[in-house]
N, C-alpha and C. Protein backbone atom coordinates (compact mmCIF):
# COMPACT_ATOMS: atom_id res chain seq x y z
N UNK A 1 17.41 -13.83 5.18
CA UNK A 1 16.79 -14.28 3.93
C UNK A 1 15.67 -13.34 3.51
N UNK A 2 14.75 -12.96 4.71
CA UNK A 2 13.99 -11.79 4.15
C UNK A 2 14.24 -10.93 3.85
N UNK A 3 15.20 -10.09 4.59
CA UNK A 3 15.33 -8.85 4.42
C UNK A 3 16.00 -8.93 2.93
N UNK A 4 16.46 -9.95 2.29
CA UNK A 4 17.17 -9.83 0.29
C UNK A 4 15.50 -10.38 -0.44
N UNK A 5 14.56 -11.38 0.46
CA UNK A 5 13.78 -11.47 -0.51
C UNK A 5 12.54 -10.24 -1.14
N UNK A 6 12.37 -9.63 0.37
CA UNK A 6 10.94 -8.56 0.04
C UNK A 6 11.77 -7.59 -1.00
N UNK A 7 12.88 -7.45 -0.91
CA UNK A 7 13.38 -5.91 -2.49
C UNK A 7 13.59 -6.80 -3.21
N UNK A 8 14.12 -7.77 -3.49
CA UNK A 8 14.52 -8.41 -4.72
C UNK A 8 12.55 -8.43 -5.65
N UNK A 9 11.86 -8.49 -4.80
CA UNK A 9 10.67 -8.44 -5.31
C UNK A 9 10.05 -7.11 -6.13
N UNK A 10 10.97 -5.92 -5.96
CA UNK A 10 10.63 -5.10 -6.30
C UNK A 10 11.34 -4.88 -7.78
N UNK A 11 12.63 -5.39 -7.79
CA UNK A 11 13.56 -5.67 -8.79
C UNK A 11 12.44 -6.89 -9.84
N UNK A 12 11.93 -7.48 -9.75
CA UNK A 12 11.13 -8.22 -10.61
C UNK A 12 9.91 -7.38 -10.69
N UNK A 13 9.34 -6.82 -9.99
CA UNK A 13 8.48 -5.69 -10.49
C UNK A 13 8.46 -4.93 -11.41
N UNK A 14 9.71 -4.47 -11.09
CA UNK A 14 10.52 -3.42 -12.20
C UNK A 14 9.80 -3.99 -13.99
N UNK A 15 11.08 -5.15 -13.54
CA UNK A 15 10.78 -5.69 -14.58
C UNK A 15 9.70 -6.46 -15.53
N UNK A 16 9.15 -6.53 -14.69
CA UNK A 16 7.34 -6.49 -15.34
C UNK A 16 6.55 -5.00 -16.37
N UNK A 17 7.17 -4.26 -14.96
CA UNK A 17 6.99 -2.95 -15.69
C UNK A 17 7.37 -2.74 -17.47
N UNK A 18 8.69 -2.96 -17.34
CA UNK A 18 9.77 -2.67 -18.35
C UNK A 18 8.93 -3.56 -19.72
N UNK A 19 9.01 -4.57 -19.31
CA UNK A 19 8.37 -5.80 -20.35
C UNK A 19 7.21 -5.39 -20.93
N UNK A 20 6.02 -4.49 -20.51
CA UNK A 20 5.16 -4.00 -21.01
C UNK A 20 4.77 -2.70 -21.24
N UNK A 21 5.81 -1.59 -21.53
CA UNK A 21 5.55 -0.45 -21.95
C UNK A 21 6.30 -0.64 -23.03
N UNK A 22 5.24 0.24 -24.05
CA UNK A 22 6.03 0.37 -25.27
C UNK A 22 7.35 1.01 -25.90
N UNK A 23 8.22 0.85 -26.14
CA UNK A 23 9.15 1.24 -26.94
C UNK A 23 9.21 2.71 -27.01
N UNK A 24 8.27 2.78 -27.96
CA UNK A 24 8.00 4.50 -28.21
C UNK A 24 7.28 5.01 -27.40
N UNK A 25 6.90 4.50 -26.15
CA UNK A 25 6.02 5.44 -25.32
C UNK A 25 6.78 6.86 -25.12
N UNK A 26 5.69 8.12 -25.02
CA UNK A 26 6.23 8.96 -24.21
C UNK A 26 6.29 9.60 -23.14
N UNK A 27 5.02 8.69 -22.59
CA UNK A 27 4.97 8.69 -21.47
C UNK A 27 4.70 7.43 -20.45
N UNK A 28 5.80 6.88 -19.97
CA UNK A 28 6.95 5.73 -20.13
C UNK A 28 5.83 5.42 -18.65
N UNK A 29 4.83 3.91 -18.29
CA UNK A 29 4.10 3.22 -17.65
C UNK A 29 5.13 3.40 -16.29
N UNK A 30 4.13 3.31 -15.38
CA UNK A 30 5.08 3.60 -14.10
C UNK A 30 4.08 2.62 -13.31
N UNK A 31 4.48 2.47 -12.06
CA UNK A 31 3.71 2.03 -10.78
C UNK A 31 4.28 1.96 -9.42
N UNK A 32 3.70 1.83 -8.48
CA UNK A 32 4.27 1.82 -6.87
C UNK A 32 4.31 0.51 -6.33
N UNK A 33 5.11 -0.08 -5.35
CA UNK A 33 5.48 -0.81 -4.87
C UNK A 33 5.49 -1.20 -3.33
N UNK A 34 4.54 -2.45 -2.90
CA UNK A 34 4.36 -2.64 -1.46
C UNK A 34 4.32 -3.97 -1.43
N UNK A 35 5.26 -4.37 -0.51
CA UNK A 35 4.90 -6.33 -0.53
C UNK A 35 5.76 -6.65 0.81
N UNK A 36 5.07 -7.45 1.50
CA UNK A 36 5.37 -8.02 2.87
C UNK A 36 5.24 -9.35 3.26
N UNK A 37 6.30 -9.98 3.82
CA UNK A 37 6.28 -11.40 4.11
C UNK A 37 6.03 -11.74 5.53
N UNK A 38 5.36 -12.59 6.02
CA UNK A 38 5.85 -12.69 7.60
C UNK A 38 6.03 -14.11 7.67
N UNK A 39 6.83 -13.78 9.08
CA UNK A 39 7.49 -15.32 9.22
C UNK A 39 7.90 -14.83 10.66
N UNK A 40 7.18 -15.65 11.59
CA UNK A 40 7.00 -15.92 12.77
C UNK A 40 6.05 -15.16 13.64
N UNK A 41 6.57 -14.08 14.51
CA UNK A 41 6.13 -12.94 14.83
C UNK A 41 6.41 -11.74 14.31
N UNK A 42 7.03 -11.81 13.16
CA UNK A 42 7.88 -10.66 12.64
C UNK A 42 7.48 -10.59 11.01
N UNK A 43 7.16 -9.29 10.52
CA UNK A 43 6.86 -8.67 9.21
C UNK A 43 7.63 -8.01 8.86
N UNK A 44 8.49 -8.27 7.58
CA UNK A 44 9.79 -7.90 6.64
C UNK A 44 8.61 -7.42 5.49
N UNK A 45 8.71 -5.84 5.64
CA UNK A 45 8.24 -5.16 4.43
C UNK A 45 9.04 -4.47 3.48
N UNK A 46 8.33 -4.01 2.39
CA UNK A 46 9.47 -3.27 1.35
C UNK A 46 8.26 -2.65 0.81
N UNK A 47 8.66 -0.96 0.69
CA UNK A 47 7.41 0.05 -0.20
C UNK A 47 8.83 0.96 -0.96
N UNK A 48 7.62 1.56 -2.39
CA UNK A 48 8.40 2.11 -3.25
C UNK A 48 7.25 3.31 -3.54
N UNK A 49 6.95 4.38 -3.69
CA UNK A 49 6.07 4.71 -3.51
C UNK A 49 5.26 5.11 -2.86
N UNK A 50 3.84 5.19 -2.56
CA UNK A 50 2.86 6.08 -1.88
C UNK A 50 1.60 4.30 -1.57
N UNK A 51 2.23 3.51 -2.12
CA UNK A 51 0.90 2.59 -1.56
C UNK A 51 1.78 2.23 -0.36
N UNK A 52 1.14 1.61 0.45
CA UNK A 52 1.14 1.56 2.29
C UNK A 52 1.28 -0.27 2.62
N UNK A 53 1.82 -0.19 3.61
CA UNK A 53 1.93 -1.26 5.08
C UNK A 53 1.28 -1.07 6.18
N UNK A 54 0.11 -1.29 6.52
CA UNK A 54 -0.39 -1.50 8.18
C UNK A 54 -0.39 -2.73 9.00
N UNK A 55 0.04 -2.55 9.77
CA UNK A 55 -0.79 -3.66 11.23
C UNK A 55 -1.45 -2.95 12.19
N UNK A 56 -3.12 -3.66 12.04
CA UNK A 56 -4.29 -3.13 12.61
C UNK A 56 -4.97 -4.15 13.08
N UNK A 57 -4.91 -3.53 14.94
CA UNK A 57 -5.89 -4.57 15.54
C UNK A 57 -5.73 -4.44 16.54
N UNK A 58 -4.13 -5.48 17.31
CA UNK A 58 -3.59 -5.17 18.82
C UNK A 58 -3.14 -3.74 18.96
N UNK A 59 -2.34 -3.75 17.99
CA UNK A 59 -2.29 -1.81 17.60
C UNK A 59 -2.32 -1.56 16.33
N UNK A 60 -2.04 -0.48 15.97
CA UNK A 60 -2.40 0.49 14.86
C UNK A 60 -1.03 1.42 14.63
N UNK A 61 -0.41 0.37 13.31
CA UNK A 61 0.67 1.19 13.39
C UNK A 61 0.76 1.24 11.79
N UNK A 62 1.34 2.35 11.20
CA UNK A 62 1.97 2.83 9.69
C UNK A 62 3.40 1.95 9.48
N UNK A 63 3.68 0.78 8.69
CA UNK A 63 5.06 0.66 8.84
C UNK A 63 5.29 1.46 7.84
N UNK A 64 5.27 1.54 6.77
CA UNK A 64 5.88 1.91 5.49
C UNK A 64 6.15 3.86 5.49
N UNK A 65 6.55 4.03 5.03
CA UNK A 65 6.85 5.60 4.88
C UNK A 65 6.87 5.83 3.69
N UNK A 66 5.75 6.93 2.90
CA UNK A 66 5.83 7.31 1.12
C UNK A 66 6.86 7.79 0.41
N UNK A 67 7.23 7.73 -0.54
CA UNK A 67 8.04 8.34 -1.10
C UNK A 67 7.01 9.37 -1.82
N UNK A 68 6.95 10.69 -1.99
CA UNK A 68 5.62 11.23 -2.11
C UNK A 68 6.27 13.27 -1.47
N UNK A 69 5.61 13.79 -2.72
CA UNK A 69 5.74 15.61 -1.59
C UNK A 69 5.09 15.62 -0.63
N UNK A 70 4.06 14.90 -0.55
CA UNK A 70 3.19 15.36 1.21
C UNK A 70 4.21 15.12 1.76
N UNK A 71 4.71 13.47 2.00
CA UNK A 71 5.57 12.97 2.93
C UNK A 71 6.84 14.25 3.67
N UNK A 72 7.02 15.03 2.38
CA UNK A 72 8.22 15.54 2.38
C UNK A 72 7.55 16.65 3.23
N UNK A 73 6.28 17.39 2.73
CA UNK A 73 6.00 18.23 3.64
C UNK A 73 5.37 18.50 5.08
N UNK A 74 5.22 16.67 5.23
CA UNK A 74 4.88 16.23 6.85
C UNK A 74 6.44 16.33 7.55
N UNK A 75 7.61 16.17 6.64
CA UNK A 75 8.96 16.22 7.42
C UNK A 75 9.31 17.71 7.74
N UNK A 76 8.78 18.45 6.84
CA UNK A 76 9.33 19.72 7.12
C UNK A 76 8.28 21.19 7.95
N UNK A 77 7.56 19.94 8.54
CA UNK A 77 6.65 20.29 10.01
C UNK A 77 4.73 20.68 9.42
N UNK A 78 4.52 20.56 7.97
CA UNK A 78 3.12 20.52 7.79
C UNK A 78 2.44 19.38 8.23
N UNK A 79 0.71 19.77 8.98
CA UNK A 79 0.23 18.66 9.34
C UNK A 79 0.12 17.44 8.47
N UNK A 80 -0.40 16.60 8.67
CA UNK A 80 -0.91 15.10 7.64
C UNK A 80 -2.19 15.63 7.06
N UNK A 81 -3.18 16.44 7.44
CA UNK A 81 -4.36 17.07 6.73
C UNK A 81 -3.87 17.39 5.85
N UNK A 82 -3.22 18.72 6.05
CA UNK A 82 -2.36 19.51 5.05
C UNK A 82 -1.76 19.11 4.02
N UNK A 83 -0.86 18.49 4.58
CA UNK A 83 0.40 18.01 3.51
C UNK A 83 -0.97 16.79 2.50
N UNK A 84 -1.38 16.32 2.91
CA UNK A 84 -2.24 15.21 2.18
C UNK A 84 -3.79 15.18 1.34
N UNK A 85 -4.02 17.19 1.61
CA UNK A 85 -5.14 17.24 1.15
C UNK A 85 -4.52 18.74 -0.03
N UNK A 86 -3.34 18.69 0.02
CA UNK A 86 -2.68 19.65 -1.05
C UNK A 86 -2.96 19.34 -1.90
N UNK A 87 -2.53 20.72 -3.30
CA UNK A 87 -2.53 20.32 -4.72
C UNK A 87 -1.43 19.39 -5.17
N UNK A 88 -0.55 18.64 -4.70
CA UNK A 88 0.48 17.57 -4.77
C UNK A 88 0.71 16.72 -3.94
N UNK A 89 -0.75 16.48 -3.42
CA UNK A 89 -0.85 15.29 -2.78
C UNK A 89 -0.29 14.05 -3.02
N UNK A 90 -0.67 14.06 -4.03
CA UNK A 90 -0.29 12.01 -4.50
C UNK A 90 0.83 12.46 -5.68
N UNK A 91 1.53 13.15 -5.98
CA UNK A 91 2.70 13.58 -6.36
C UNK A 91 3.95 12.57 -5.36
N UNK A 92 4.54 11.05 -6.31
CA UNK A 92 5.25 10.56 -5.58
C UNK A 92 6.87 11.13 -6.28
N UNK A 93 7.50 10.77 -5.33
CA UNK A 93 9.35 11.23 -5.61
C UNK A 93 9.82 9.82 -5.96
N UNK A 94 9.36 9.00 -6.01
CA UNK A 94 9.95 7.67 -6.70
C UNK A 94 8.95 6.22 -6.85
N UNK A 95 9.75 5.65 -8.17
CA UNK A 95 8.28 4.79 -8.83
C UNK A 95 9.13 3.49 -9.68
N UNK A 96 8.13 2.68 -9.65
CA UNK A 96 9.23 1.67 -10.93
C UNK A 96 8.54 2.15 -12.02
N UNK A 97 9.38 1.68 -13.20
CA UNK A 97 9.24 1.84 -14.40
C UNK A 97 10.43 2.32 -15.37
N UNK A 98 10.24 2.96 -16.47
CA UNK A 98 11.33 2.50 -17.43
C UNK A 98 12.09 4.27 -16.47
N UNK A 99 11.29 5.36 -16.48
CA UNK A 99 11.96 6.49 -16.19
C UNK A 99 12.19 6.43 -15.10
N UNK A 100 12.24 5.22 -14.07
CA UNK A 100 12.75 5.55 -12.94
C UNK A 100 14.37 6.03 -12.53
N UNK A 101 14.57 6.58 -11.40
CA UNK A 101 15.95 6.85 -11.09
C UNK A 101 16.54 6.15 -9.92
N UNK A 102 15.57 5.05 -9.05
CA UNK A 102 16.21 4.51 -8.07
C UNK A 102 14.84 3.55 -7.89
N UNK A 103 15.36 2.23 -8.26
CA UNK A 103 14.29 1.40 -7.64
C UNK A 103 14.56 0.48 -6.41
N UNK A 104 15.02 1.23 -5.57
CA UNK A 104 15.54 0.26 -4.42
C UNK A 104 14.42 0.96 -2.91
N UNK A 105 13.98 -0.17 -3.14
CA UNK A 105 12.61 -0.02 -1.73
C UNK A 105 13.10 0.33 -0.64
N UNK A 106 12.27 1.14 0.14
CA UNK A 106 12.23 1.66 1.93
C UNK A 106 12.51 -0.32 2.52
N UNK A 107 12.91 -0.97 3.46
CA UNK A 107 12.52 -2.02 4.01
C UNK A 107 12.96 -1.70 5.47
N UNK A 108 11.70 -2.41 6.15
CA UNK A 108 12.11 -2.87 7.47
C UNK A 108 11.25 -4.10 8.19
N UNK A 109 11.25 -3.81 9.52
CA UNK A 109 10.75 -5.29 10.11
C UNK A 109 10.35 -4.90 11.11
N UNK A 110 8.91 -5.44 11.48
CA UNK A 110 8.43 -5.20 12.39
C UNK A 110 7.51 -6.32 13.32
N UNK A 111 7.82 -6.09 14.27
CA UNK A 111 7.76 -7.29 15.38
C UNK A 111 5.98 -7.38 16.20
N UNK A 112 5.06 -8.52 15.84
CA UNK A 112 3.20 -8.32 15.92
C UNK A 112 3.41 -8.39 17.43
N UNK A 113 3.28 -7.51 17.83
CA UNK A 113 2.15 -7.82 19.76
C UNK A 113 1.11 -8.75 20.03
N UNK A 114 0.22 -8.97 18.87
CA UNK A 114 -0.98 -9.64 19.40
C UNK A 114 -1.55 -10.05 17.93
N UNK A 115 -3.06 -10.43 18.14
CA UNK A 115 -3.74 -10.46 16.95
C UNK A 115 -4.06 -9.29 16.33
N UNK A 116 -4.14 -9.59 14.84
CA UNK A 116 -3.50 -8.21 14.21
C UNK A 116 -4.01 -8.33 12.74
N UNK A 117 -4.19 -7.69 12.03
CA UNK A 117 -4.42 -7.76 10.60
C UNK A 117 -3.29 -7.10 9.80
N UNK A 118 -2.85 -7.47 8.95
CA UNK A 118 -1.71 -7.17 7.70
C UNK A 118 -2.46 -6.46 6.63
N UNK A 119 -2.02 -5.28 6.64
CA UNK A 119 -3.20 -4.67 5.29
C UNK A 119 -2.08 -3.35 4.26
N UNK A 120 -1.92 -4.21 3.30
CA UNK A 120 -1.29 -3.61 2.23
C UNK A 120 -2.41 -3.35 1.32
N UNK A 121 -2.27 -1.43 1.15
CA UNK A 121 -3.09 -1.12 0.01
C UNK A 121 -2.75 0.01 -1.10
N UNK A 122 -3.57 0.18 -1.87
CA UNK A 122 -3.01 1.22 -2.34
C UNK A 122 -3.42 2.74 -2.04
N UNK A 123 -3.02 3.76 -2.44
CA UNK A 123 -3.91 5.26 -1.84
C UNK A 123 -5.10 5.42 -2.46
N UNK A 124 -5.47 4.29 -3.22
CA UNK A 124 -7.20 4.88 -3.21
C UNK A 124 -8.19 4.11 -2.25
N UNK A 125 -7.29 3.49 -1.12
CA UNK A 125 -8.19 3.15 0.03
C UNK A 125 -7.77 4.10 1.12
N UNK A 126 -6.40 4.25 1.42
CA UNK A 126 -5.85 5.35 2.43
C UNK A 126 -6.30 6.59 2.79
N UNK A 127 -6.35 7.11 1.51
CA UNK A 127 -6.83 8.50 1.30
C UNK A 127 -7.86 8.90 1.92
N UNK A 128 -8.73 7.85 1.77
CA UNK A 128 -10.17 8.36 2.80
C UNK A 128 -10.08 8.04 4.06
N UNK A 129 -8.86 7.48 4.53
CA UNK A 129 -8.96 6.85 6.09
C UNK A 129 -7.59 6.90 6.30
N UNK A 130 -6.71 8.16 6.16
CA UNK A 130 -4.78 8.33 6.17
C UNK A 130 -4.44 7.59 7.92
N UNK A 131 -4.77 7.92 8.25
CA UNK A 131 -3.65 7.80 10.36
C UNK A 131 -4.30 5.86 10.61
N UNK A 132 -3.76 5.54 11.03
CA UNK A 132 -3.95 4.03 11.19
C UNK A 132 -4.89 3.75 12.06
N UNK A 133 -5.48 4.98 12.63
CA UNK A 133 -6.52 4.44 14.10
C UNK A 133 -7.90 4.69 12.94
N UNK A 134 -7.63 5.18 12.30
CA UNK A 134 -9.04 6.13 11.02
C UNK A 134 -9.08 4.69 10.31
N UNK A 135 -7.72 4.11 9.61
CA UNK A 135 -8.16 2.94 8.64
C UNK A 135 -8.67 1.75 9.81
N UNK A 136 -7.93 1.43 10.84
CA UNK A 136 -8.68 0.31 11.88
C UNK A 136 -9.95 0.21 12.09
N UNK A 137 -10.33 1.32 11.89
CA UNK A 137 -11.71 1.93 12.20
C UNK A 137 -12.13 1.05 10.79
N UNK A 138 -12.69 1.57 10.02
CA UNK A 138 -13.06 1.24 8.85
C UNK A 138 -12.97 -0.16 8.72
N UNK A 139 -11.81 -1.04 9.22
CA UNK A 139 -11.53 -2.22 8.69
C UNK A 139 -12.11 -3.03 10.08
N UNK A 140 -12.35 -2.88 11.45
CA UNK A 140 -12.85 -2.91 12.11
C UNK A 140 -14.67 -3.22 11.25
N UNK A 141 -15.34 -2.11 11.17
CA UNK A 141 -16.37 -2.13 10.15
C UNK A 141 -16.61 -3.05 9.19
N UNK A 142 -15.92 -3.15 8.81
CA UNK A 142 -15.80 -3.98 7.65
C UNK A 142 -16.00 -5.80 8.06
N UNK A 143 -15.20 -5.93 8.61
CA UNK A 143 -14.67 -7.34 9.61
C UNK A 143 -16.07 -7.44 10.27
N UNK A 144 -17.12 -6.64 11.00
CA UNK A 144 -18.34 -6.92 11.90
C UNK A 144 -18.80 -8.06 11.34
N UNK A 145 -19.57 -8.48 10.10
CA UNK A 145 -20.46 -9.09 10.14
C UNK A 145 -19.30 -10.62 9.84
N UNK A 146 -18.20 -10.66 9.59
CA UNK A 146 -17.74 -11.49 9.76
C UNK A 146 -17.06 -11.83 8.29
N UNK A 147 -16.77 -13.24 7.95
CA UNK A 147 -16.44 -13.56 6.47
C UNK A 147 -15.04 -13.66 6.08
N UNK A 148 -14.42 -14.40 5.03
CA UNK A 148 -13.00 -14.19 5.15
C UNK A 148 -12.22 -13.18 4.86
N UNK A 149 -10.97 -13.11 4.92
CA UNK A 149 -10.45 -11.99 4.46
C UNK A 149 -10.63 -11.53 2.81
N UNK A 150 -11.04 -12.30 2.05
CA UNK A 150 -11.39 -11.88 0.63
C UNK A 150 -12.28 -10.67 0.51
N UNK A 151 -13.28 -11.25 1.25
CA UNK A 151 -14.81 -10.79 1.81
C UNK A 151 -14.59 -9.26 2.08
N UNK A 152 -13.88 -9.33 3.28
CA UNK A 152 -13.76 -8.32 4.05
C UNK A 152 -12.51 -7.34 3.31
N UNK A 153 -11.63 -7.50 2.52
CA UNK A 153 -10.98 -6.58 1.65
C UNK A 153 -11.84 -6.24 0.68
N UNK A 154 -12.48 -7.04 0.01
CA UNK A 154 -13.60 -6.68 -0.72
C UNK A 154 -14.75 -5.50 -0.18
N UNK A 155 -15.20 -5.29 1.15
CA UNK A 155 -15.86 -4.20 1.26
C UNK A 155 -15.11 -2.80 1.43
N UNK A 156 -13.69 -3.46 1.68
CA UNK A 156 -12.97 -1.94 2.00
C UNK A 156 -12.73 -0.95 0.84
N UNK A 157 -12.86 -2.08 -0.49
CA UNK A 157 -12.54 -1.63 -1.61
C UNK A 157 -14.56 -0.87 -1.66
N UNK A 158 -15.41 -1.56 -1.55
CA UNK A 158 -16.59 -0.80 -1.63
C UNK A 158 -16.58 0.59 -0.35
N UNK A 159 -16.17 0.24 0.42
CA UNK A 159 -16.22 1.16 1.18
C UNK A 159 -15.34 2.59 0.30
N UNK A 160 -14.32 2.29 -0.19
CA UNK A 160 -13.65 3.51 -0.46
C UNK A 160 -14.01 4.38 -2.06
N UNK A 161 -14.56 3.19 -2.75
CA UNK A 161 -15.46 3.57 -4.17
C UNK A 161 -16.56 4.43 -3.78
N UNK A 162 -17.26 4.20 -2.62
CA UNK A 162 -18.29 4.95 -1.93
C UNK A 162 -17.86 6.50 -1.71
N UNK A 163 -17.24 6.51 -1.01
CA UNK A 163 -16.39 7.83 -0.39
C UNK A 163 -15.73 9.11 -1.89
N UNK A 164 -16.12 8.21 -3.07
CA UNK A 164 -15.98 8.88 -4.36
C UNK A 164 -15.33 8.38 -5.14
N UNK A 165 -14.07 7.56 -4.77
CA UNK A 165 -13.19 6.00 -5.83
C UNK A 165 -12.04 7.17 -6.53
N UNK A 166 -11.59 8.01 -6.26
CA UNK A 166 -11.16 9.14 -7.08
C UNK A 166 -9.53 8.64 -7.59
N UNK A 167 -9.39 6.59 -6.83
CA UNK A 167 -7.74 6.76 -7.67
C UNK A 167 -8.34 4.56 -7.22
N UNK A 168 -7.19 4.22 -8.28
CA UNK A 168 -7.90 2.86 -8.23
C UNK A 168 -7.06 2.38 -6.84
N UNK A 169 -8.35 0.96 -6.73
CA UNK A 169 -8.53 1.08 -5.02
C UNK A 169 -7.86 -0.85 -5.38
N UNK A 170 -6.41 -0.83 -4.69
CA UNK A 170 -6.08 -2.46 -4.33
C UNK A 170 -6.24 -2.81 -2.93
N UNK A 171 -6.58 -3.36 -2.47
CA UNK A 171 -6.30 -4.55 -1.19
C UNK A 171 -6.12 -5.54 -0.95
N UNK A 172 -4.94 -6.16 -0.06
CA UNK A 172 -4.18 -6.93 0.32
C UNK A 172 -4.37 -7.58 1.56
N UNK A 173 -5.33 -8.05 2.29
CA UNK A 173 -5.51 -8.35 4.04
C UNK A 173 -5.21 -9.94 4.25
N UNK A 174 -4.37 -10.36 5.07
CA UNK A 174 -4.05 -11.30 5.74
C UNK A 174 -3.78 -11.00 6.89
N UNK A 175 -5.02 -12.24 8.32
CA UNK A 175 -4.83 -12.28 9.24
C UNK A 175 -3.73 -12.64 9.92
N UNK A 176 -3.34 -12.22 11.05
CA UNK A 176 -1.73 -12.65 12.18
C UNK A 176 -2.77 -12.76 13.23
N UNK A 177 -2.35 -14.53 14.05
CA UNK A 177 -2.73 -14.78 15.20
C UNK A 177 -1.46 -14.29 15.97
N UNK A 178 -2.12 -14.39 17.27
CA UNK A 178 -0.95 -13.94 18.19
C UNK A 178 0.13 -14.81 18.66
N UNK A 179 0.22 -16.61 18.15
CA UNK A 179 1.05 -17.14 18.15
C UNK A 179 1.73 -16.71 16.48
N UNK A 180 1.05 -16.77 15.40
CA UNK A 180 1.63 -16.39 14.60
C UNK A 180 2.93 -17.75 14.01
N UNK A 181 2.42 -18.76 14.38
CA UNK A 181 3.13 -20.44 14.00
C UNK A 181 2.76 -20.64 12.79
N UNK A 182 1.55 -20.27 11.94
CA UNK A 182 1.68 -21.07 10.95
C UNK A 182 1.39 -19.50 9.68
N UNK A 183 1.38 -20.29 8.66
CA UNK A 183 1.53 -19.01 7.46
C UNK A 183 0.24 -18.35 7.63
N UNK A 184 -0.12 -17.04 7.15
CA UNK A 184 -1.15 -15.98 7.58
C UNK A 184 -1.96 -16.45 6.36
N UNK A 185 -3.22 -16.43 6.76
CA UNK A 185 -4.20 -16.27 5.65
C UNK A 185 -4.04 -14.82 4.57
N UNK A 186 -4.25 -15.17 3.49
CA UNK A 186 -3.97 -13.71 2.87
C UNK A 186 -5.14 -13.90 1.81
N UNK A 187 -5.48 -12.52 1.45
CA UNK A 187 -6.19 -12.76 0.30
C UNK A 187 -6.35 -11.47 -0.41
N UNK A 188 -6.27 -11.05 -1.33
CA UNK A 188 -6.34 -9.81 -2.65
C UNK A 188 -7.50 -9.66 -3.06
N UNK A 189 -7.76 -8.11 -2.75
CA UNK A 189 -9.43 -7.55 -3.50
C UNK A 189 -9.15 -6.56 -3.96
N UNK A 190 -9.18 -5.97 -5.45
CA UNK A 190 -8.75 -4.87 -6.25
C UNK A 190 -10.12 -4.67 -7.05
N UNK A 191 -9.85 -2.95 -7.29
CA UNK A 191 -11.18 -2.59 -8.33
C UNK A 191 -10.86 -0.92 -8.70
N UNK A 192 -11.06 -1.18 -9.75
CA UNK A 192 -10.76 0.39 -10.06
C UNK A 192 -11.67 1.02 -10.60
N UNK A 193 -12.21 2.38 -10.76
CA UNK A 193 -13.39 3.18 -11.22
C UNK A 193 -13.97 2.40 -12.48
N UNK A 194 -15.04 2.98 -12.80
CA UNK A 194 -15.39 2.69 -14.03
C UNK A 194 -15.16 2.82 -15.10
N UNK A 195 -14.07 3.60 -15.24
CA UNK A 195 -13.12 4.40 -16.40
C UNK A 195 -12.08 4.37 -15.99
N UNK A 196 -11.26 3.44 -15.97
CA UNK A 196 -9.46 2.88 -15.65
C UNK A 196 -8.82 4.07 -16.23
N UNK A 197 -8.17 4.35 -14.96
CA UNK A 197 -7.14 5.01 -15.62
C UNK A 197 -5.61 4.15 -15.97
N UNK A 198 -5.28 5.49 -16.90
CA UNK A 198 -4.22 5.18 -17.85
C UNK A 198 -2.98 4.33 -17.22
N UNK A 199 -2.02 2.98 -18.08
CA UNK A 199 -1.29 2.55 -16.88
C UNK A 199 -0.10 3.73 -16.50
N UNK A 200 0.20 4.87 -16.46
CA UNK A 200 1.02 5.88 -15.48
C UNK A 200 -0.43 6.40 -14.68
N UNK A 201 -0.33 5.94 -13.46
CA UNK A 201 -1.30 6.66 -13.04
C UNK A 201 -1.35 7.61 -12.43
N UNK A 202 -0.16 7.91 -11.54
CA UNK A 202 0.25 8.47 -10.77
C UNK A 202 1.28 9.60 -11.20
N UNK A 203 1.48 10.88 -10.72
CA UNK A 203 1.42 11.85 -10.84
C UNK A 203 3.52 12.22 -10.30
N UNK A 204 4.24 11.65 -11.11
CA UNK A 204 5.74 11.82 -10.74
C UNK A 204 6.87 13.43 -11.43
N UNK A 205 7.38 13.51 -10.35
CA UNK A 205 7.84 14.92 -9.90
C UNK A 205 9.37 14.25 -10.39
């Protein structure tokens, strides 16, 4: 059942998209795609795009994989510095929207070890903290003085406006206990510069 519900979600994305760009645009509204369900011990994700999937805590792991040229040039043996601090960094290879050519999401599933945090964001939190032990860190930080997950997505988004805010910053954090029996707390903290950028925001090849 998950594995048809997390893409079918992206297929209504789409279409959100579609519903609000104009007609005559000519340069046709785009966006990226990340959304994850869990249900039990196990997280059924789906990414389209360059925004991200973590579980951070018992460990520190990347589920999602970008669609993106770095990505391409981390496959073809450049470091993650490298490939991610290039002039086509955030240059993604696939997006929803009206010019897309394939909106069918990366998905997989991944099985929690322990207590753990769920943190879907977009790359204007990543960027300053890319490898999953760098963002734990940060979100670690963040989590010290305590507070709910609203709270605490909420500073990550200050935390990364700090660091310079150079692309708009979403976050997504819901806790996983290590029984993981009942539904995860979740909660959404988004903020973008002081001068929004345009809705294509992102930079497609």
């Amino acid at each position: 059942f998950y594995s048809r519900q997390v893409p079918d979600g992206a297929a209504q994305a789409n279409a959100a998209v579609l519903a609000n760009t104009a007609a005559d645009s000519v340069n046709a509204a785009s966006c990226t795609f990340a959304a994850a369900v869990v249900h039990g011990d196990r997280v059924h994700w789906a990414s389209l795009g360059d925004s991200r999937i973590y579980v951070l805590g018992a460990e520190a792991a990347q589920l999602s994989t970008d669609d993106s040229v770095a990505e391409e040039l981390i496959r073809a043996g450049s470091s993650r510095y490298d490939a991610e601090t290039g002039p086509q960094a955030h240059a993604i290879t696939r997006w929803l929207g009206r010019d897309a050519d394939d909106i069918v999401p990366r998905t997989g599933t991944h099985q929690v070890s322990g207590d753990s945090w769920l943190l879907v964001c977009s790359d204007g939190l990543w960027n300053y903290a890319s490898e999953p032990s760098a963002l734990a860190a940060q979100l670690v930080a963040a989590a010290e003085s305590g507070g709910t997950p609203t709270e605490i997505a909420g500073r990550l988004v200050k935390w990364a406006n700090a660091q310079g805010g150079k692309d708009n910053v979403t976050v997504a954090l819901a806790r996983l206990t290590a029984t993981l029996n009942s539904a995860a707390e979740a909660a959404d903290a988004s903020a973008s510069q002081a001068q929004p950028a345009p809705p294509n925001v992102e930079e497609k090849i």
